[in-house]
N, C-alpha and C. Protein backbone atom coordinates (compact mmCIF):
# COMPACT_ATOMS: atom_id res chain seq x y z
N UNK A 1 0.82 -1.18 0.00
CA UNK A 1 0.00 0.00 0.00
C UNK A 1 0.87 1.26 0.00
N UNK A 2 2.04 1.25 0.66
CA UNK A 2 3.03 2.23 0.75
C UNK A 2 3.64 2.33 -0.80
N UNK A 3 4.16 1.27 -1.42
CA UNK A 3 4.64 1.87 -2.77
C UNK A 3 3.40 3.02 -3.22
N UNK A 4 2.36 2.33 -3.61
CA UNK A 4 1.12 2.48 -4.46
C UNK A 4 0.81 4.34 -3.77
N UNK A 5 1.12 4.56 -2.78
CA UNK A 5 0.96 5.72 -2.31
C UNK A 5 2.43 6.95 -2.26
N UNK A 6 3.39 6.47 -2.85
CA UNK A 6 4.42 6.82 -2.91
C UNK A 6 4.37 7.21 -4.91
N UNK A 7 3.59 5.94 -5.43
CA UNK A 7 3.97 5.78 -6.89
C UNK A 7 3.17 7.20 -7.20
N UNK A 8 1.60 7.37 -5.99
CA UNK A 8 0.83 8.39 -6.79
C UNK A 8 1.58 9.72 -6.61
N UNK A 9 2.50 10.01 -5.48
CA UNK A 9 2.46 11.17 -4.90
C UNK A 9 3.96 11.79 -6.32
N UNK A 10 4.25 10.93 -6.68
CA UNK A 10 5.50 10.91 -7.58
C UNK A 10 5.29 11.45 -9.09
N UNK A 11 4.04 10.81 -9.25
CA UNK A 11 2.65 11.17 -10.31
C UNK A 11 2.46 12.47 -10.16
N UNK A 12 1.88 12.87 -9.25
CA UNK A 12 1.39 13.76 -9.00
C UNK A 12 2.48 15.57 -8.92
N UNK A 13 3.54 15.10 -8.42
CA UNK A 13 4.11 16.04 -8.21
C UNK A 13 5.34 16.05 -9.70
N UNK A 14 5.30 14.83 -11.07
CA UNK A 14 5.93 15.47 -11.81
C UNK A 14 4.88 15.96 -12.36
N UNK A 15 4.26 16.30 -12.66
CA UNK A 15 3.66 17.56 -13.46
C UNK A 15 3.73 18.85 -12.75
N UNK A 16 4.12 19.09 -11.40
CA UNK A 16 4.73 20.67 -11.53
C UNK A 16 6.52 20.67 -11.80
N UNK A 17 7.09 19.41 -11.85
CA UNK A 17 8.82 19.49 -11.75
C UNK A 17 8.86 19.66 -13.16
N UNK A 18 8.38 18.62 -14.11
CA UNK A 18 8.56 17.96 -15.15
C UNK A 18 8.57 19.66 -16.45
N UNK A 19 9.60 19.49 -17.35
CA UNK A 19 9.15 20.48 -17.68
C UNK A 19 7.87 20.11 -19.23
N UNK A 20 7.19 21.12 -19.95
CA UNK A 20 6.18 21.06 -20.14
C UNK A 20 6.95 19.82 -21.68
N UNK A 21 7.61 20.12 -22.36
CA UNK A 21 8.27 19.25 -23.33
C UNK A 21 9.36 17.74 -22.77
N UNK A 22 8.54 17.30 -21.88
CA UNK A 22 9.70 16.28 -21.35
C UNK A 22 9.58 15.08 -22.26
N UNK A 23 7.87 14.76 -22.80
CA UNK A 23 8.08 13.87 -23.73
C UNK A 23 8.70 13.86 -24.84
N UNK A 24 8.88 15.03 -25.37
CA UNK A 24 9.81 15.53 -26.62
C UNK A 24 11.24 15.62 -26.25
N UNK A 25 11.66 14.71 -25.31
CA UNK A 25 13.31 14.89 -24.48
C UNK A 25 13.74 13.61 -25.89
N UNK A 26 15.35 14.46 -25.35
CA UNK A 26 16.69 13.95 -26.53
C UNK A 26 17.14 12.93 -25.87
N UNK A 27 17.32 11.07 -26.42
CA UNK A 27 17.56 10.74 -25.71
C UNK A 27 19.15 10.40 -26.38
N UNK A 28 19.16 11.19 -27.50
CA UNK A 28 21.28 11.10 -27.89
C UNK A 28 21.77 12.18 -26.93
N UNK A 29 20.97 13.11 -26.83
CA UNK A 29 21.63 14.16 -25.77
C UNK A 29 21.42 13.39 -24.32
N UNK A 30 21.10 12.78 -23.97
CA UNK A 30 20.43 12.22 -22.81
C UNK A 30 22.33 10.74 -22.66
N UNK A 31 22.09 10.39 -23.37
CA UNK A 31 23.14 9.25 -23.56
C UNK A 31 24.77 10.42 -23.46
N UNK A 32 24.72 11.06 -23.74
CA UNK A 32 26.30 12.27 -24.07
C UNK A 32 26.39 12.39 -22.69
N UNK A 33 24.96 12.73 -21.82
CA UNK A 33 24.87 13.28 -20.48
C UNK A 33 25.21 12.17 -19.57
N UNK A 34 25.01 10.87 -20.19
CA UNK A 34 24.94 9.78 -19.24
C UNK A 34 26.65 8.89 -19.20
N UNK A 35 27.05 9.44 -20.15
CA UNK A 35 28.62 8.57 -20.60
C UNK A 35 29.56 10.11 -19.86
N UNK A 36 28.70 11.20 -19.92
CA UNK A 36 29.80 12.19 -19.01
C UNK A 36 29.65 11.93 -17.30
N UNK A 37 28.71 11.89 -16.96
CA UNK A 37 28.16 12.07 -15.84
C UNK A 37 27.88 10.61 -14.98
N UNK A 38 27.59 9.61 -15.52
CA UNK A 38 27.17 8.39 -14.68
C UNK A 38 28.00 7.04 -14.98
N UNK A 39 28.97 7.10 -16.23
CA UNK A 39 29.43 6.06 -16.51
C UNK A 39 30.47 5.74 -15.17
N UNK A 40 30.99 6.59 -14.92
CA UNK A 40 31.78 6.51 -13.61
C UNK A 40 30.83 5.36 -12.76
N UNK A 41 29.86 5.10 -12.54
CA UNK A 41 29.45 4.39 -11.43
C UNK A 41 28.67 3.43 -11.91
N UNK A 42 27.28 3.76 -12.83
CA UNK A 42 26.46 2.77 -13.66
C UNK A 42 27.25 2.81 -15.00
N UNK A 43 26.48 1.34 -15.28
CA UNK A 43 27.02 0.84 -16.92
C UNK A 43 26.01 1.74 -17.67
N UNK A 44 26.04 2.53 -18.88
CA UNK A 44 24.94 3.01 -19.20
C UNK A 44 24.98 2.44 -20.94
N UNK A 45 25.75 1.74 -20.97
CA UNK A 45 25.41 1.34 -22.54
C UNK A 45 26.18 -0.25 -22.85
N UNK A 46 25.42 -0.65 -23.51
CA UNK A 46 26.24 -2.35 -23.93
C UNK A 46 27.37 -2.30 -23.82
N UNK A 47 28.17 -3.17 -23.94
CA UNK A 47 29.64 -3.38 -24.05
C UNK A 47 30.36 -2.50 -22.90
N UNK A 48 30.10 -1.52 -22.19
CA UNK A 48 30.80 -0.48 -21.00
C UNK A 48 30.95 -2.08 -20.16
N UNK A 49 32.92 -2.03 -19.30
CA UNK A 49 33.31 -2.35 -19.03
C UNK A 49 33.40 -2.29 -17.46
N UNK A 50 33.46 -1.23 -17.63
CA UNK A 50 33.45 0.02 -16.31
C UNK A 50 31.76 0.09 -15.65
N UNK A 51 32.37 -0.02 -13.81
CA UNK A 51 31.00 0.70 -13.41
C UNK A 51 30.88 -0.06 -11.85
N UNK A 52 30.20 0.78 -11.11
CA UNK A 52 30.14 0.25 -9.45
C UNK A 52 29.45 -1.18 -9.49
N UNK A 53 30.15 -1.82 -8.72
CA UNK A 53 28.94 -2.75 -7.76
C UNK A 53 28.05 -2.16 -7.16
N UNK A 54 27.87 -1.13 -6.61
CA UNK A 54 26.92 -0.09 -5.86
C UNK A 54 25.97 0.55 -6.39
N UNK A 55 25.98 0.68 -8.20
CA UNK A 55 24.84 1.17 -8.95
C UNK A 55 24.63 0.39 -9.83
N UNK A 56 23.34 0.03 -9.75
CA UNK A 56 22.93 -0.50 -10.59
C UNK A 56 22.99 -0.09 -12.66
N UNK A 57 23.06 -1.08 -13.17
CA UNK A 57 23.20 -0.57 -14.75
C UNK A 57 22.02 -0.30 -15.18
N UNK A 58 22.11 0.94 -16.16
CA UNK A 58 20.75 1.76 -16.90
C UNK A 58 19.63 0.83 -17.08
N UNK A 59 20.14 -0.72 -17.36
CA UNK A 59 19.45 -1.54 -18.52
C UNK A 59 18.32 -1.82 -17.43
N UNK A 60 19.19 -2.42 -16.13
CA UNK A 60 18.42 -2.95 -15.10
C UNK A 60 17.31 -1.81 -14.32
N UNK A 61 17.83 -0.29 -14.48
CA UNK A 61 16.86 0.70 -13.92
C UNK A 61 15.70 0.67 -15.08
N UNK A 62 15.77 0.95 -16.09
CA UNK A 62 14.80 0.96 -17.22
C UNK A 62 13.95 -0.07 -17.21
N UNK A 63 14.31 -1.41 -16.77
CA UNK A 63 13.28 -2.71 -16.76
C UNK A 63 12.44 -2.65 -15.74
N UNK A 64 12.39 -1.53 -14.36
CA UNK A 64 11.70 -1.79 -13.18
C UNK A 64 10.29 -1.01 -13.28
N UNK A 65 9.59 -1.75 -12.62
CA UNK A 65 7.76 -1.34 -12.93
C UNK A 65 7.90 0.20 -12.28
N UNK A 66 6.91 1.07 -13.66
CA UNK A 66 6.96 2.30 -13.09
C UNK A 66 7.79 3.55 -13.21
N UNK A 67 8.87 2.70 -13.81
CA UNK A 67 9.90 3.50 -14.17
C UNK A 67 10.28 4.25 -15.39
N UNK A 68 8.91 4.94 -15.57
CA UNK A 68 8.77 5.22 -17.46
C UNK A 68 10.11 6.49 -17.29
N UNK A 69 9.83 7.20 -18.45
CA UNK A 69 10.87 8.28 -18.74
C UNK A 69 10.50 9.55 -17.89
N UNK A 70 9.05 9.98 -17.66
CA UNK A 70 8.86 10.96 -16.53
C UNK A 70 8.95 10.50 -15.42
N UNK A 71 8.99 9.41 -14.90
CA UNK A 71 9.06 8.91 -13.26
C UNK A 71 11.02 8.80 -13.10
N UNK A 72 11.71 8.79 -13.91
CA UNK A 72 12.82 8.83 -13.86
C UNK A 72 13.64 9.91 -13.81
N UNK A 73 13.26 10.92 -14.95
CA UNK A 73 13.03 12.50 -14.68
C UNK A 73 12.70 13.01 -13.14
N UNK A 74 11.73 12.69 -12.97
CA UNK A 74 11.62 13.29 -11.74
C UNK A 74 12.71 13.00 -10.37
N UNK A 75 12.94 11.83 -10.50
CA UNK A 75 13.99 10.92 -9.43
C UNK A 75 15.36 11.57 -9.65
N UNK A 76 15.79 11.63 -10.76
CA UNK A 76 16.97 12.22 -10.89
C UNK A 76 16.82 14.10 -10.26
N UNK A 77 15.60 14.51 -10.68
CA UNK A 77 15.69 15.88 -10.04
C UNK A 77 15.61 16.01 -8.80
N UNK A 78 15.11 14.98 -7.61
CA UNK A 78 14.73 14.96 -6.32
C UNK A 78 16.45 14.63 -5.61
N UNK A 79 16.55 15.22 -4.56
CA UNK A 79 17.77 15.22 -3.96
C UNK A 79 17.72 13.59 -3.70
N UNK A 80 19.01 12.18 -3.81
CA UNK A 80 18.61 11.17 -3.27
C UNK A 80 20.18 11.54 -2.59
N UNK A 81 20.03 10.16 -1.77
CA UNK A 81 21.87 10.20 -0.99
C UNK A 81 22.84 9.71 -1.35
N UNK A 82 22.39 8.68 -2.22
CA UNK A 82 23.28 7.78 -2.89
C UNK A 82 24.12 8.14 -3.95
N UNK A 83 23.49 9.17 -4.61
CA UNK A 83 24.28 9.97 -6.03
C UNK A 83 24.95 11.18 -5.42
N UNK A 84 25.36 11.63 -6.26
CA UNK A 84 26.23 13.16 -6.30
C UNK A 84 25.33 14.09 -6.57
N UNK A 85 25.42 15.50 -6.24
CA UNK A 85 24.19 16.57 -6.54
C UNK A 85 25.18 17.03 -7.76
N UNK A 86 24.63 16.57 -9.36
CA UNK A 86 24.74 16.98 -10.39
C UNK A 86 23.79 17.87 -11.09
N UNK A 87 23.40 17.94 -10.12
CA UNK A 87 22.17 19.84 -10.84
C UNK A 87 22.10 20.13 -11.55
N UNK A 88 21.02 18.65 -12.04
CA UNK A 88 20.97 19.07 -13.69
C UNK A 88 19.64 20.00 -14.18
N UNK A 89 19.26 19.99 -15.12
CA UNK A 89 18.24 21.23 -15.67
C UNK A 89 17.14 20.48 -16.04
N UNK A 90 16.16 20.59 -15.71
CA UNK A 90 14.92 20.03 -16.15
C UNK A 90 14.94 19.15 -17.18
N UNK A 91 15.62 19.72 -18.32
CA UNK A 91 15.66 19.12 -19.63
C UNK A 91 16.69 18.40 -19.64
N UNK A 92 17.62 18.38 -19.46
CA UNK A 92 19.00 17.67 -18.82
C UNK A 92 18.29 16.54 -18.15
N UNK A 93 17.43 16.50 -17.45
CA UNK A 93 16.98 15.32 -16.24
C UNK A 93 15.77 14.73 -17.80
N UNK A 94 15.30 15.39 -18.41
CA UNK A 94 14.15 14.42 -19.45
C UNK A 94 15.06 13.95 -20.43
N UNK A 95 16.52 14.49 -20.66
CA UNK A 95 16.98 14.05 -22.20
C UNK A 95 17.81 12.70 -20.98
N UNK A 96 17.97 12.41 -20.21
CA UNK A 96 18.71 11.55 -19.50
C UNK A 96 18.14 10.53 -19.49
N UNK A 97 16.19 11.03 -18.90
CA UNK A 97 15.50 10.00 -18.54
C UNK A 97 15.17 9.37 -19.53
N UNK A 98 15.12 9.96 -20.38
CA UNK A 98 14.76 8.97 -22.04
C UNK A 98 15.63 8.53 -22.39
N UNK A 99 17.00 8.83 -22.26
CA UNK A 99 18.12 7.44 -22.85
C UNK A 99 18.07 6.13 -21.93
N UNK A 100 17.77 6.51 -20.25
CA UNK A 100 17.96 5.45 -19.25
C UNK A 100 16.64 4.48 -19.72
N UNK A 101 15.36 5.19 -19.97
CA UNK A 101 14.17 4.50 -20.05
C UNK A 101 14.72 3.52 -21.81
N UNK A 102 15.30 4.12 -22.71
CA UNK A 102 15.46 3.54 -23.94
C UNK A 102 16.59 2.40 -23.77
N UNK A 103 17.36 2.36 -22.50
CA UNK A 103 17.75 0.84 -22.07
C UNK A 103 16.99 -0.27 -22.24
N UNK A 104 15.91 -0.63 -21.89
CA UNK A 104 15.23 -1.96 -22.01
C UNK A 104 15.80 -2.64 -22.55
């Protein structure tokens, strides 16, 4: 019951984070952002060699229920503890979330 009330409130609050073109996000610009910024820790593309035991790889975040391209967007914009504060830009966080979501 706690996810399911967590999933709505997540819902709910990207449509004021999210910016208004997030479905129209770049996900080659999104991938440039993800091989500068995250390869250090997650795998973010086939064949990458490199990458933590501690983060999980893009492929495996993109396969989890719920986890479309705006619910990922939003996660990356919310402060978590585990990452680095890379302060990224609205659009920066949708062109990201659409390369991570285009893992599957």
């Amino acid at each position: 019951m706690m996810r399911g009330m967590m999933f709505g409130l997540f819902t709910f609050m990207a449509a004021d984070v999210l910016p208004p073109g997030a479905m129209a996000a770049d996900a080659h610009q999104g991938g440039v952002l993800a091989k500068r910024w995250c390869a250090a820790c997650h795998v973010v593309e086939p064949g990458q060699q490199l990458g933590s035991t501690q983060a999980p790889p893009f492929s495996e975040v993109a396969k989890k229920p719920h986890m479309d391209a705006p619910m990922l967007a939003l996660f990356l914009l919310l402060p978590h503890p585990h990452m680095p504060s890379m302060t990224l830009s609205r659009n920066e966080a949708a062109d990201l979330a659409a390369y991570i979501a285009a893992q599957k």
